[in-house]
PDB file of N, CA and C in Angstrom:
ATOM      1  N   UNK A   1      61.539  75.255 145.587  1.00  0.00           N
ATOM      2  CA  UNK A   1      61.428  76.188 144.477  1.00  0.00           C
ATOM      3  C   UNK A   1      62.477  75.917 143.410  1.00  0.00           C
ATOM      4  N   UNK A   2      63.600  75.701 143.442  1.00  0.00           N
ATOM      5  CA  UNK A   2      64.255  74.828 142.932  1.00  0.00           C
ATOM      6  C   UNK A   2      64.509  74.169 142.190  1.00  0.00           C
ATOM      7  N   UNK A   3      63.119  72.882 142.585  1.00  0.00           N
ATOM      8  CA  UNK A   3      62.999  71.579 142.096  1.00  0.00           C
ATOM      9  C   UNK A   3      62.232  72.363 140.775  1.00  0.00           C
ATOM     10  N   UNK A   4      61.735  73.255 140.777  1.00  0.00           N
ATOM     11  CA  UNK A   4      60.696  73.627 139.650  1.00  0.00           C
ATOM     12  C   UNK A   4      61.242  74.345 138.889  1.00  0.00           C
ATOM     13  N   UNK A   5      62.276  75.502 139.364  1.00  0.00           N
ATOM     14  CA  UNK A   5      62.899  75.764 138.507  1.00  0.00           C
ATOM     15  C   UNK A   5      63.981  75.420 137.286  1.00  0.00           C
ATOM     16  N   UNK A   6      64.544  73.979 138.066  1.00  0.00           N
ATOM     17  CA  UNK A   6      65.754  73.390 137.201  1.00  0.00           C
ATOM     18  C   UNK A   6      64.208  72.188 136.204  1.00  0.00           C
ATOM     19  N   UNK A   7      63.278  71.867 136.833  1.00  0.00           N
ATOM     20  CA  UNK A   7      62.173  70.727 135.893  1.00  0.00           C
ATOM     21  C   UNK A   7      62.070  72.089 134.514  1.00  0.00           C
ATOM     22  N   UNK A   8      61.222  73.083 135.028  1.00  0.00           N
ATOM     23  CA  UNK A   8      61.412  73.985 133.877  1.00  0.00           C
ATOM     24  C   UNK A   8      62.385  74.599 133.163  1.00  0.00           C
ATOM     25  N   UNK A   9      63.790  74.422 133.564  1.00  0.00           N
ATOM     26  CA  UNK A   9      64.654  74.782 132.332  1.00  0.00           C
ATOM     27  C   UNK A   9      64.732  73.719 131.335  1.00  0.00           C
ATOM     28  N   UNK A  10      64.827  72.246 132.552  1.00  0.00           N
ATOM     29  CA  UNK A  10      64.603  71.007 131.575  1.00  0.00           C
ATOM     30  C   UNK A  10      63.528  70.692 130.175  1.00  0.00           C
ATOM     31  N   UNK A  11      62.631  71.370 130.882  1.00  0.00           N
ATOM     32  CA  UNK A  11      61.532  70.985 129.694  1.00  0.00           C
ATOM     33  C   UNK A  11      61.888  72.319 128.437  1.00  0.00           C
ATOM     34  N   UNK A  12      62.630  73.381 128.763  1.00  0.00           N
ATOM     35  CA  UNK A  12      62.178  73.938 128.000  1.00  0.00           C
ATOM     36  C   UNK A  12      63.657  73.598 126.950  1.00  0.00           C
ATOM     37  N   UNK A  13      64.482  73.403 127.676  1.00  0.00           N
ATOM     38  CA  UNK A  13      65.456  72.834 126.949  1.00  0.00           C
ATOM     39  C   UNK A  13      65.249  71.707 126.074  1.00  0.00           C
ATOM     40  N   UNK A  14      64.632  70.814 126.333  1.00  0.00           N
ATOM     41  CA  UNK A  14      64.040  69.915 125.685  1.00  0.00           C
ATOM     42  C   UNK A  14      63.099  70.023 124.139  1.00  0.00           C
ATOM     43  N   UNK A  15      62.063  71.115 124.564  1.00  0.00           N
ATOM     44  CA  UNK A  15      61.415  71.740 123.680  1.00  0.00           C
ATOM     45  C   UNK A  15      62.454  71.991 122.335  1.00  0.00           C
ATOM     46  N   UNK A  16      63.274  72.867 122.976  1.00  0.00           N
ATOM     47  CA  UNK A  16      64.165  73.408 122.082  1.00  0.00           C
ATOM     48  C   UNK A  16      65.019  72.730 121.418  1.00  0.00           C
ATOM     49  N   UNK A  17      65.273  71.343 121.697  1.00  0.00           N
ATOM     50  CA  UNK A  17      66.092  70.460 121.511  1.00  0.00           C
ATOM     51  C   UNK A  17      65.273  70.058 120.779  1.00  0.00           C
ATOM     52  N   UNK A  18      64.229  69.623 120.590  1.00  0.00           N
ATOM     53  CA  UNK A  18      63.670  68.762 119.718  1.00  0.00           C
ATOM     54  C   UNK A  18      63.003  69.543 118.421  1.00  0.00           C
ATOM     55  N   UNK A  19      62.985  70.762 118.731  1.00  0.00           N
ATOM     56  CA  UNK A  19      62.365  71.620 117.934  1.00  0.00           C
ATOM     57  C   UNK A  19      63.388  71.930 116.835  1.00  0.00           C
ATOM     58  N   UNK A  20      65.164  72.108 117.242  1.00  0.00           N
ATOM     59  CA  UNK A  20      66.233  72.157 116.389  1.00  0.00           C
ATOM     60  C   UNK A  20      66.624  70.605 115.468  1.00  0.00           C
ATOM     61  N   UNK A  21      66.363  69.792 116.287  1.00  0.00           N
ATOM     62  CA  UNK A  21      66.192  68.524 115.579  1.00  0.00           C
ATOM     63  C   UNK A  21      65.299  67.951 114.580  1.00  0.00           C
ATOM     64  N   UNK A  22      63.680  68.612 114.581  1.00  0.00           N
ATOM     65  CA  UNK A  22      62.970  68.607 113.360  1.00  0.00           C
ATOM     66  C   UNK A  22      63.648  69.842 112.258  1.00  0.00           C
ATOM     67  N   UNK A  23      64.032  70.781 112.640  1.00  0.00           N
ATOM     68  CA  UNK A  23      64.720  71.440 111.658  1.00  0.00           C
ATOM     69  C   UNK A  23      65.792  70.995 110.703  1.00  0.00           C
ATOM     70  N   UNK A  24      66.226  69.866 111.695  1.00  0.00           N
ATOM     71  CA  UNK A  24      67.347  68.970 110.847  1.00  0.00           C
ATOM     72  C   UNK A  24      67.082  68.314 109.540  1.00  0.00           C
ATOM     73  N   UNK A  25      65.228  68.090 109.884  1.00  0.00           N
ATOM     74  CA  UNK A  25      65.488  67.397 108.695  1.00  0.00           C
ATOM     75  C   UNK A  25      65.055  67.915 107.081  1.00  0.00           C
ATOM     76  N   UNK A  26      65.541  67.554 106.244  1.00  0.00           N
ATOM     77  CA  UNK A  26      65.253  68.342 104.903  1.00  0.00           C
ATOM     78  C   UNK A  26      65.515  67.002 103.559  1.00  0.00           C
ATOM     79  N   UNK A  27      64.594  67.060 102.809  1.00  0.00           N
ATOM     80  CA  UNK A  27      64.749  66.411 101.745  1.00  0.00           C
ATOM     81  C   UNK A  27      65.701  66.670 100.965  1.00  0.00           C
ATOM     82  N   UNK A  28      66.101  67.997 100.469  1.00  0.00           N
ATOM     83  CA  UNK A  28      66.895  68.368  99.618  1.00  0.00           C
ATOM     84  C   UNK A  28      67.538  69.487 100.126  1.00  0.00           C
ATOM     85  N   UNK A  29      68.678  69.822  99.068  1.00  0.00           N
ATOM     86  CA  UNK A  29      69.927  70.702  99.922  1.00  0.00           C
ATOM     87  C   UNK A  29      69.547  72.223  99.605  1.00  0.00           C
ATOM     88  N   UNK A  30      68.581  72.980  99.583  1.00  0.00           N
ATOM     89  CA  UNK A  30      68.252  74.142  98.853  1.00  0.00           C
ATOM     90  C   UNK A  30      68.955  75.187  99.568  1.00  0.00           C
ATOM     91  N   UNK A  31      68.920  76.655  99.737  1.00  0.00           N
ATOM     92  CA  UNK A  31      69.248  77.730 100.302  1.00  0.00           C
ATOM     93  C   UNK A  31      68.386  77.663 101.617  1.00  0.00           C
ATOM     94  N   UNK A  32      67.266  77.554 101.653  1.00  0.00           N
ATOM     95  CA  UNK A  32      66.150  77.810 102.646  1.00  0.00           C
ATOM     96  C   UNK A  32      66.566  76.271 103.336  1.00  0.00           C
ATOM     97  N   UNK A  33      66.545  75.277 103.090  1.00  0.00           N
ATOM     98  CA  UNK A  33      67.093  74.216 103.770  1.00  0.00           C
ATOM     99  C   UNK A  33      68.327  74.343 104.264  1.00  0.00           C
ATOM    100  N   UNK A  34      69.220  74.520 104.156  1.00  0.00           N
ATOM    101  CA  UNK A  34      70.362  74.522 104.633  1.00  0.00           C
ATOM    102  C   UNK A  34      70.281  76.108 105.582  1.00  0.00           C
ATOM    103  N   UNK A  35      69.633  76.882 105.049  1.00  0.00           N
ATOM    104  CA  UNK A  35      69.224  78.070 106.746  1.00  0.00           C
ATOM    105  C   UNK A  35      68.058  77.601 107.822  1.00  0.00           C
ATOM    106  N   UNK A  36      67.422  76.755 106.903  1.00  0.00           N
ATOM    107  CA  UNK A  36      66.405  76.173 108.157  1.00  0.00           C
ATOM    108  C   UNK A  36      67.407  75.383 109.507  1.00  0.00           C
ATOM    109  N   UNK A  37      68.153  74.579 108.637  1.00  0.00           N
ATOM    110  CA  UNK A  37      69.136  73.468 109.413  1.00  0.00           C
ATOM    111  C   UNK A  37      70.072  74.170 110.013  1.00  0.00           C
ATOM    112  N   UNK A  38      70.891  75.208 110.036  1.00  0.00           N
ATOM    113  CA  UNK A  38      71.565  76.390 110.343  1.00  0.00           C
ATOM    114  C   UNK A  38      71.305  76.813 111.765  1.00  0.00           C
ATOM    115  N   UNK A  39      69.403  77.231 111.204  1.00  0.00           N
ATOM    116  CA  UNK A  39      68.467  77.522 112.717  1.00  0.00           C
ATOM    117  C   UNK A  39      68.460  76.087 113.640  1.00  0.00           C
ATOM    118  N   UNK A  40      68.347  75.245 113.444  1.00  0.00           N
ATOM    119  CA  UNK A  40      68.051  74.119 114.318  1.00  0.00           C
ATOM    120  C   UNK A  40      69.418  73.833 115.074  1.00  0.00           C
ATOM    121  N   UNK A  41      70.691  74.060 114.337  1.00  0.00           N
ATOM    122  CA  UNK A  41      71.727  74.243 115.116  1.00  0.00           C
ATOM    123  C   UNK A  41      71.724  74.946 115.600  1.00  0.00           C
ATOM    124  N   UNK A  42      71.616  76.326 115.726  1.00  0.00           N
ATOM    125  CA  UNK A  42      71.293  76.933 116.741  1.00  0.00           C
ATOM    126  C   UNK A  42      70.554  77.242 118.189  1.00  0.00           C
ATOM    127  N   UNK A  43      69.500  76.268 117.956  1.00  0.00           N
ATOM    128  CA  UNK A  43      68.531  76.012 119.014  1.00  0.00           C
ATOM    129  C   UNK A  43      68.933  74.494 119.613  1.00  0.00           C
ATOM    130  N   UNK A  44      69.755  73.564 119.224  1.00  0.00           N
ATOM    131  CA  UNK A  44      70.254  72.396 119.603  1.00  0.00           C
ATOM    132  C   UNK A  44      71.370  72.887 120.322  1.00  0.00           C
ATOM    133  N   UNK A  45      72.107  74.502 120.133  1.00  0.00           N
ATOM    134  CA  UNK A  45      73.256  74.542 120.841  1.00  0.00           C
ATOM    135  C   UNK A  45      73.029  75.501 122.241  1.00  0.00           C
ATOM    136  N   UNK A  46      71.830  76.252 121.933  1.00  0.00           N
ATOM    137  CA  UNK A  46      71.265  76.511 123.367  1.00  0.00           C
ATOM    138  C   UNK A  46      70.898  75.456 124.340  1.00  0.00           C
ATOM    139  N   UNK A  47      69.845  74.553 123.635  1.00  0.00           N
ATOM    140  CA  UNK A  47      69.359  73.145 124.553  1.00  0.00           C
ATOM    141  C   UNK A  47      70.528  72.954 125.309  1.00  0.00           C
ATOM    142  N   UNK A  48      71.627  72.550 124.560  1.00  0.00           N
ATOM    143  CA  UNK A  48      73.220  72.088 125.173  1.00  0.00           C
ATOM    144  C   UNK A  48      73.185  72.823 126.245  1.00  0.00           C
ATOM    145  N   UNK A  49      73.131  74.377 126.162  1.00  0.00           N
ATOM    146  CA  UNK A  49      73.813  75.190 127.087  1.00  0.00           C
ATOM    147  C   UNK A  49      72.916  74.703 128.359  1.00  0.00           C
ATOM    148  N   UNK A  50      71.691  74.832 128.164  1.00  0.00           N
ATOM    149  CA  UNK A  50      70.848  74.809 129.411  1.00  0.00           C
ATOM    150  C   UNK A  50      70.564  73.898 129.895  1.00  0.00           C
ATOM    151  N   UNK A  51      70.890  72.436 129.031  1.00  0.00           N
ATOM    152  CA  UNK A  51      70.978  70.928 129.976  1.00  0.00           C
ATOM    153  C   UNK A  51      72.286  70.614 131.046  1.00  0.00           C
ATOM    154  N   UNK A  52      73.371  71.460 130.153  1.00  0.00           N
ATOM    155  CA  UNK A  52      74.568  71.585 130.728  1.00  0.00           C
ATOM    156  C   UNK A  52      74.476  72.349 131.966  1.00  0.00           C
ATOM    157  N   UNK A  53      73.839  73.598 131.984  1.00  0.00           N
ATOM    158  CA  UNK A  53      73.686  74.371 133.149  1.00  0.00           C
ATOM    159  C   UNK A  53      73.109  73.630 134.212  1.00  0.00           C
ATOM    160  N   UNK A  54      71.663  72.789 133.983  1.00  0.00           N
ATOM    161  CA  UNK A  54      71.319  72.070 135.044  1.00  0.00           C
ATOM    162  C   UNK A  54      71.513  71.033 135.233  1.00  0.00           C
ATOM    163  N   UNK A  55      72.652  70.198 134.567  1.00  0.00           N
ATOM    164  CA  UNK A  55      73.338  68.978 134.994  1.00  0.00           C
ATOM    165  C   UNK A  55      74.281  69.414 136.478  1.00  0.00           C
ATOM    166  N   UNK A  56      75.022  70.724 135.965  1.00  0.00           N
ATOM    167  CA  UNK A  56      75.757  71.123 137.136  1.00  0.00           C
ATOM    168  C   UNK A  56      75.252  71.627 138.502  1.00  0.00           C
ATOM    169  N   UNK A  57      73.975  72.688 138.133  1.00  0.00           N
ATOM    170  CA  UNK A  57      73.153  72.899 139.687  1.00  0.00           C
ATOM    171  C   UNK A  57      72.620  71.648 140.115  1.00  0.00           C
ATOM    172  N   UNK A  58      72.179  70.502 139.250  1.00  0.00           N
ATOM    173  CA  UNK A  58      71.657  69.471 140.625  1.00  0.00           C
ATOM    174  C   UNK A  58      72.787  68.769 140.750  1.00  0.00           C
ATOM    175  N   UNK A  59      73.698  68.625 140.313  1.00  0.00           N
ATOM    176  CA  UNK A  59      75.034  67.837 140.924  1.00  0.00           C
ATOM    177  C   UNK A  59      75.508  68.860 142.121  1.00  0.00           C
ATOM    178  N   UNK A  60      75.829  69.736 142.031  1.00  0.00           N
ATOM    179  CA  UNK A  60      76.598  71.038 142.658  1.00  0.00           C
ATOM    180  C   UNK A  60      76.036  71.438 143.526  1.00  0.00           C
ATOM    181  N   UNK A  61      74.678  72.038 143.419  1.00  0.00           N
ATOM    182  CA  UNK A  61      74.191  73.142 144.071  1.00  0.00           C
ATOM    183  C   UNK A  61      73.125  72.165 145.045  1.00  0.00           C
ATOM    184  N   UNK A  62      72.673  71.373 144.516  1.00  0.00           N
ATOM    185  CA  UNK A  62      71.580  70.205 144.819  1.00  0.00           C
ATOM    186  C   UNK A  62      71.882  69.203 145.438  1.00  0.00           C
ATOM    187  N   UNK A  63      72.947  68.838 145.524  1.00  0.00           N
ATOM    188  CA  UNK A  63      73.581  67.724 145.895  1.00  0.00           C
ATOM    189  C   UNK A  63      72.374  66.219 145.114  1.00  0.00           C
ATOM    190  N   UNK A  64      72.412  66.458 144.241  1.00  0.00           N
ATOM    191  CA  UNK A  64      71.845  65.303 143.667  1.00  0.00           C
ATOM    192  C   UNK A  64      72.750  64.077 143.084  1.00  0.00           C
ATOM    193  N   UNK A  65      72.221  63.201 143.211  1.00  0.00           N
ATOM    194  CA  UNK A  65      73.239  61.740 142.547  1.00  0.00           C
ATOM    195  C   UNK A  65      73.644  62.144 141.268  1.00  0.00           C
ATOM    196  N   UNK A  66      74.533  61.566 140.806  1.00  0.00           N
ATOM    197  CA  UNK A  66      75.743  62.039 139.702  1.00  0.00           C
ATOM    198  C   UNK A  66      74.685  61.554 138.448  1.00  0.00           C
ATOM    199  N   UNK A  67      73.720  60.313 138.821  1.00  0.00           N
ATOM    200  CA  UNK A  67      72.751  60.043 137.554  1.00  0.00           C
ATOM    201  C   UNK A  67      72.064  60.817 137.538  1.00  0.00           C
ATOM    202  N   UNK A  68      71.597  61.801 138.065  1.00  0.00           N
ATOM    203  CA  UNK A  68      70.717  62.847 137.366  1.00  0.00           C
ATOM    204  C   UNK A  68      71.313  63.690 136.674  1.00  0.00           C
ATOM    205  N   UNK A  69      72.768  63.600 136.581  1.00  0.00           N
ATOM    206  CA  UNK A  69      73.419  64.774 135.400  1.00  0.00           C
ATOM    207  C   UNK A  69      73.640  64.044 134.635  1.00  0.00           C
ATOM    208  N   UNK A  70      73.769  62.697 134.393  1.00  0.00           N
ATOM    209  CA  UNK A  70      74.259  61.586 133.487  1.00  0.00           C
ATOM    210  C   UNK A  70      73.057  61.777 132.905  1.00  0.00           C
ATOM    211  N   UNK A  71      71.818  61.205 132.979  1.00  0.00           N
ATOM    212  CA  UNK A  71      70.424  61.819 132.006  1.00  0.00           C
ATOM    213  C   UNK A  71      70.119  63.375 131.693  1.00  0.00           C
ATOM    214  N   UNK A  72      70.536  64.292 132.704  1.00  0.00           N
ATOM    215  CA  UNK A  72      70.699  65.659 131.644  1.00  0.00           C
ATOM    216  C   UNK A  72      72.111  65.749 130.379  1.00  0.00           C
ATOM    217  N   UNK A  73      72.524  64.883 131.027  1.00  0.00           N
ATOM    218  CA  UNK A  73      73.942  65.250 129.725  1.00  0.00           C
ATOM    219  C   UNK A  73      73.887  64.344 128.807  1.00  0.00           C
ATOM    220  N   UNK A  74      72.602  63.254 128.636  1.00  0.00           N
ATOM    221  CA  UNK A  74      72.742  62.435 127.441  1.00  0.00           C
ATOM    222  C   UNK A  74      72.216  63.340 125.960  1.00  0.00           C
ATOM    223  N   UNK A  75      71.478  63.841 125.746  1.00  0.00           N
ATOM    224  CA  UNK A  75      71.016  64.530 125.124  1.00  0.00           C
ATOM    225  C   UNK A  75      71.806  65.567 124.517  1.00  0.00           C
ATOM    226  N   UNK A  76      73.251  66.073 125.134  1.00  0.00           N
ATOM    227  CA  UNK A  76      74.017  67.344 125.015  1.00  0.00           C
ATOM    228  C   UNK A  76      74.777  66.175 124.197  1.00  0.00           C
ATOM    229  N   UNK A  77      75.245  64.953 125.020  1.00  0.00           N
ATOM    230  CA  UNK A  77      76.224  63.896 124.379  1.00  0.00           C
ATOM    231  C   UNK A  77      76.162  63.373 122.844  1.00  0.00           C
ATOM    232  N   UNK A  78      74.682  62.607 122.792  1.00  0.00           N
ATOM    233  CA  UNK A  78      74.042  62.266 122.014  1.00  0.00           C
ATOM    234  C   UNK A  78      73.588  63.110 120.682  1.00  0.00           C
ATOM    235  N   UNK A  79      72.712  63.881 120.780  1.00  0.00           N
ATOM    236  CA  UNK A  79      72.090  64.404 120.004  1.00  0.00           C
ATOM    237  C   UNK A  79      73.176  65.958 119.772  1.00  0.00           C
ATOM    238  N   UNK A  80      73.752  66.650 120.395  1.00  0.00           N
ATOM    239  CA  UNK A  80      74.215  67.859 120.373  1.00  0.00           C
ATOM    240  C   UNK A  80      75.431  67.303 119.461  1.00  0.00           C
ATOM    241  N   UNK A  81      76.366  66.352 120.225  1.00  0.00           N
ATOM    242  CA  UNK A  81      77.395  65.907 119.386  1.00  0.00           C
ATOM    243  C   UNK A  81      77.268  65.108 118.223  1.00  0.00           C
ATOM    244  N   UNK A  82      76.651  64.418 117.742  1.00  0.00           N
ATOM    245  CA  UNK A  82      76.461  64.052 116.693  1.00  0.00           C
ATOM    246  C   UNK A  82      75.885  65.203 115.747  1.00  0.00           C
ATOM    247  N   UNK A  83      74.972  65.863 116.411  1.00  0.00           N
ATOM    248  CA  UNK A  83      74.654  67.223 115.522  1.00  0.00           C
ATOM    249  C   UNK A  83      76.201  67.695 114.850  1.00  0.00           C
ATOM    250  N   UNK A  84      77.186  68.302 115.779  1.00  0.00           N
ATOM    251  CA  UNK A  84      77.986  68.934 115.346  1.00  0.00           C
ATOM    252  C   UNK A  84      79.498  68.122 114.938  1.00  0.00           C
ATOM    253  N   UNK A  85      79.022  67.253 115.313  1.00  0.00           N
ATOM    254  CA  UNK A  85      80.229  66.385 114.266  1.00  0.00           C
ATOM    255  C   UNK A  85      80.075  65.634 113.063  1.00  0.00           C
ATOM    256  N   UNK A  86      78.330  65.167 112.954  1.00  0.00           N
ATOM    257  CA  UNK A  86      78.050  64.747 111.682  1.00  0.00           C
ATOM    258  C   UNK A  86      76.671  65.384 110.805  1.00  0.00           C
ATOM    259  N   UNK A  87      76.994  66.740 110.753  1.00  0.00           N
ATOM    260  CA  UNK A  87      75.737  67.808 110.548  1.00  0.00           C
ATOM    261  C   UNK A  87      74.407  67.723 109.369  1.00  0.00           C
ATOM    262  N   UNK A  88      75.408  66.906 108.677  1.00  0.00           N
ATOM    263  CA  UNK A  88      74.501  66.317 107.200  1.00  0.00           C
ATOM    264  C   UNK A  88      73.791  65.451 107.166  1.00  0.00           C
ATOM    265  N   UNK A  89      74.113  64.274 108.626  1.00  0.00           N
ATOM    266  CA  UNK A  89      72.963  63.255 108.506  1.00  0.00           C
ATOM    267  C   UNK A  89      71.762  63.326 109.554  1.00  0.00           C
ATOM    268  N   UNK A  90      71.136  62.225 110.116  1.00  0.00           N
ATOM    269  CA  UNK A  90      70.267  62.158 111.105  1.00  0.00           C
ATOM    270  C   UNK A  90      70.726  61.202 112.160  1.00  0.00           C
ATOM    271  N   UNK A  91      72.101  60.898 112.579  1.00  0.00           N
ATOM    272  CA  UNK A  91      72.092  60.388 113.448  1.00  0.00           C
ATOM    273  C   UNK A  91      71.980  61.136 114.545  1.00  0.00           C
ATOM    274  N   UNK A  92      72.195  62.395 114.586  1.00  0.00           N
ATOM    275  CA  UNK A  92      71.330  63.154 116.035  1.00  0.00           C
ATOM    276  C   UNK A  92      69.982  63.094 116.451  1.00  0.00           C
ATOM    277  N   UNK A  93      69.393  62.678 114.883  1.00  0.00           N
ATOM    278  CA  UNK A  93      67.839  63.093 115.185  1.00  0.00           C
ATOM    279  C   UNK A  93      66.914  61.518 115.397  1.00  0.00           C
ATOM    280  N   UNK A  94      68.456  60.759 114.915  1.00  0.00           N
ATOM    281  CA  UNK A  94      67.905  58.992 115.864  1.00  0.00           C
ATOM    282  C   UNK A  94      68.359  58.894 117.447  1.00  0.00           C
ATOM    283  N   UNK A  95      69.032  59.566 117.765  1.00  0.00           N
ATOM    284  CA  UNK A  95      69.920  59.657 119.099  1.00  0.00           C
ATOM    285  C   UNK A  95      68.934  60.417 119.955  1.00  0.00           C
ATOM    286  N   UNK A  96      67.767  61.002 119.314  1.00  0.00           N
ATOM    287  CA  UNK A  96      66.622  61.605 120.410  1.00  0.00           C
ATOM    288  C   UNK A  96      65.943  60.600 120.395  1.00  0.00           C
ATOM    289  N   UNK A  97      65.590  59.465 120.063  1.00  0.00           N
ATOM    290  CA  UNK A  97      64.787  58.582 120.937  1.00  0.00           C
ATOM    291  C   UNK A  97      65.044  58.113 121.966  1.00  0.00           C
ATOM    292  N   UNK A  98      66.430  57.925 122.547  1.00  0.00           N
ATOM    293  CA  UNK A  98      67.219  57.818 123.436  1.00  0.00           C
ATOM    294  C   UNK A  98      66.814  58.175 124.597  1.00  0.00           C
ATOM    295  N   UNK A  99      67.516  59.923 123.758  1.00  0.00           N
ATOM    296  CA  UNK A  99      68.465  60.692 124.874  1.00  0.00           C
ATOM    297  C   UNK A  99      67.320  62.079 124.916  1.00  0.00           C
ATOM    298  N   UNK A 100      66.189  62.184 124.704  1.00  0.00           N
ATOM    299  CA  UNK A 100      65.217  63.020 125.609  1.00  0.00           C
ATOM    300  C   UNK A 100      64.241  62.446 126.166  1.00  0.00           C
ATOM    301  N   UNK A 101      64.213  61.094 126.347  1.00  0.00           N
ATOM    302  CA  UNK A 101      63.561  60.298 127.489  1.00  0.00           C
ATOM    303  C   UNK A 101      64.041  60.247 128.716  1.00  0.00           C
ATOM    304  N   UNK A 102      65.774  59.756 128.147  1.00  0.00           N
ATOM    305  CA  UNK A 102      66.509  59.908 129.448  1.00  0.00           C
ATOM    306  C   UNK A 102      66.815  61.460 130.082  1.00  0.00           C
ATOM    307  N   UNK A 103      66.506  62.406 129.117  1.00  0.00           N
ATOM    308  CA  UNK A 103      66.730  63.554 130.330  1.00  0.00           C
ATOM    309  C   UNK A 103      65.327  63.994 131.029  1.00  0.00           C
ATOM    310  N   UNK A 104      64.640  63.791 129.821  1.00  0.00           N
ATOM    311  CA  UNK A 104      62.400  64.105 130.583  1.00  0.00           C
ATOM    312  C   UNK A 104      62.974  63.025 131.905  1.00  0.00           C
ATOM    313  N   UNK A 105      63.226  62.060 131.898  1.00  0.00           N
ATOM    314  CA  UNK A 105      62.933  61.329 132.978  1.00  0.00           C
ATOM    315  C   UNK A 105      64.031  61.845 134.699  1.00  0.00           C
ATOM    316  N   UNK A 106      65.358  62.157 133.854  1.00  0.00           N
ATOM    317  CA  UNK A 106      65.857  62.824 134.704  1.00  0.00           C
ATOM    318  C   UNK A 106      65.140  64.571 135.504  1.00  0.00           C
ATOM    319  N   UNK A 107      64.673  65.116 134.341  1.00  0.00           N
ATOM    320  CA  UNK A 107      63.629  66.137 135.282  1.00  0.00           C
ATOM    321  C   UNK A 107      62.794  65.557 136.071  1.00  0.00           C
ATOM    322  N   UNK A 108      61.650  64.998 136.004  1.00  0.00           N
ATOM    323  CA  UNK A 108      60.787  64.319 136.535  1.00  0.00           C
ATOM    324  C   UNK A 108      61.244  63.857 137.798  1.00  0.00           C
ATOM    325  N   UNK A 109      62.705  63.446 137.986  1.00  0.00           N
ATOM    326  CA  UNK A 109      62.944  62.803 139.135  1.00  0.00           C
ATOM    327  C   UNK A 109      63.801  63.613 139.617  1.00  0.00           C
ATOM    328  N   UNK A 110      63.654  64.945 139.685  1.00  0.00           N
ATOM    329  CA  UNK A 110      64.121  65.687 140.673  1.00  0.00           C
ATOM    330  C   UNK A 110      62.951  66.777 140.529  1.00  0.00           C
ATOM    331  N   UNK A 111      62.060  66.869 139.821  1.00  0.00           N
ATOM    332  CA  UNK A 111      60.897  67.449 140.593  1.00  0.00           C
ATOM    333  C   UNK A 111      59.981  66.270 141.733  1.00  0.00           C
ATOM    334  N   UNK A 112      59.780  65.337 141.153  1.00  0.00           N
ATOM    335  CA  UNK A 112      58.985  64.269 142.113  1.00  0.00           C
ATOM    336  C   UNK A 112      59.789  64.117 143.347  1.00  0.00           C
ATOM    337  N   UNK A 113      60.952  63.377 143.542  1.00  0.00           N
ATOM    338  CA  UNK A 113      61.858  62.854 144.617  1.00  0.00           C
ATOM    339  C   UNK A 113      62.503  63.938 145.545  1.00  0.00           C
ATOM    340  N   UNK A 114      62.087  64.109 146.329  1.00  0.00           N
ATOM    341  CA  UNK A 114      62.852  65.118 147.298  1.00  0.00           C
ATOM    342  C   UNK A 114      64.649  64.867 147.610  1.00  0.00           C
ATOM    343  N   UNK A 115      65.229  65.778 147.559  1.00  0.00           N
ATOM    344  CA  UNK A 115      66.682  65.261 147.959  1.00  0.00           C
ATOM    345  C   UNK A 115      67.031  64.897 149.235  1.00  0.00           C
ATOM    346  N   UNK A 116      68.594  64.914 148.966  1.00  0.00           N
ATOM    347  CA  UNK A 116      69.091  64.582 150.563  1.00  0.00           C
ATOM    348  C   UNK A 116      68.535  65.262 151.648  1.00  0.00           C
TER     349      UNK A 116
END
């Protein structure tokens, strides 16, 4: 039960992650653009919270291999930090081709693969 619950925070974290990352992007600097982008930080800094949360239950609680938190935490690494250290450009929103493959794939393999 578990395995389904941490796959579904993953995905939905994900969702949300990618959903704050199209918000990122904007042609021009208007009022409504710069609150759209505002919102997408906001939903890129939840994703964080909840990839972060289940990097630690399957390391911790799961006893899962340390690479399945290494692919939940690329995405927090990648895309979250570049979000908030370089907020004006898109290198967060190139850093998701990456880094939400590598965490989809890290869910996937702790819903599919049974543990220790």
């Amino acid at each position: 039960m578990s395995r389904i619950l941490l796959t579904f925070v993953v995905a939905c974290a994900l969702v949300l992650m990618v959903r704050g990352l199209g918000e990122q992007i904007h042609i021009e600097n208007t009022s409504e653009a710069v609150r759209t982008a505002r919102h997408g930080m906001t939903l890129i800094g939840w994703a964080c919270v909840l990839l972060t949360g289940a990097a630690v239950w399957s390391s911790a609680a799961m006893r899962r291999s340390p690479w399945i938190a290494v692919g939940l935490m690329t995405p927090v690494v990648l895309c979250g930090g570049l979000t908030w250290l370089v907020p004006d450009s898109l290198w967060g929103v190139l850093a998701a081709v990456v880094a939400v493959p590598a965490a989809g794939a890290a869910g996937l393999v702790v819903l599919l693969v049974p543990g220790r």
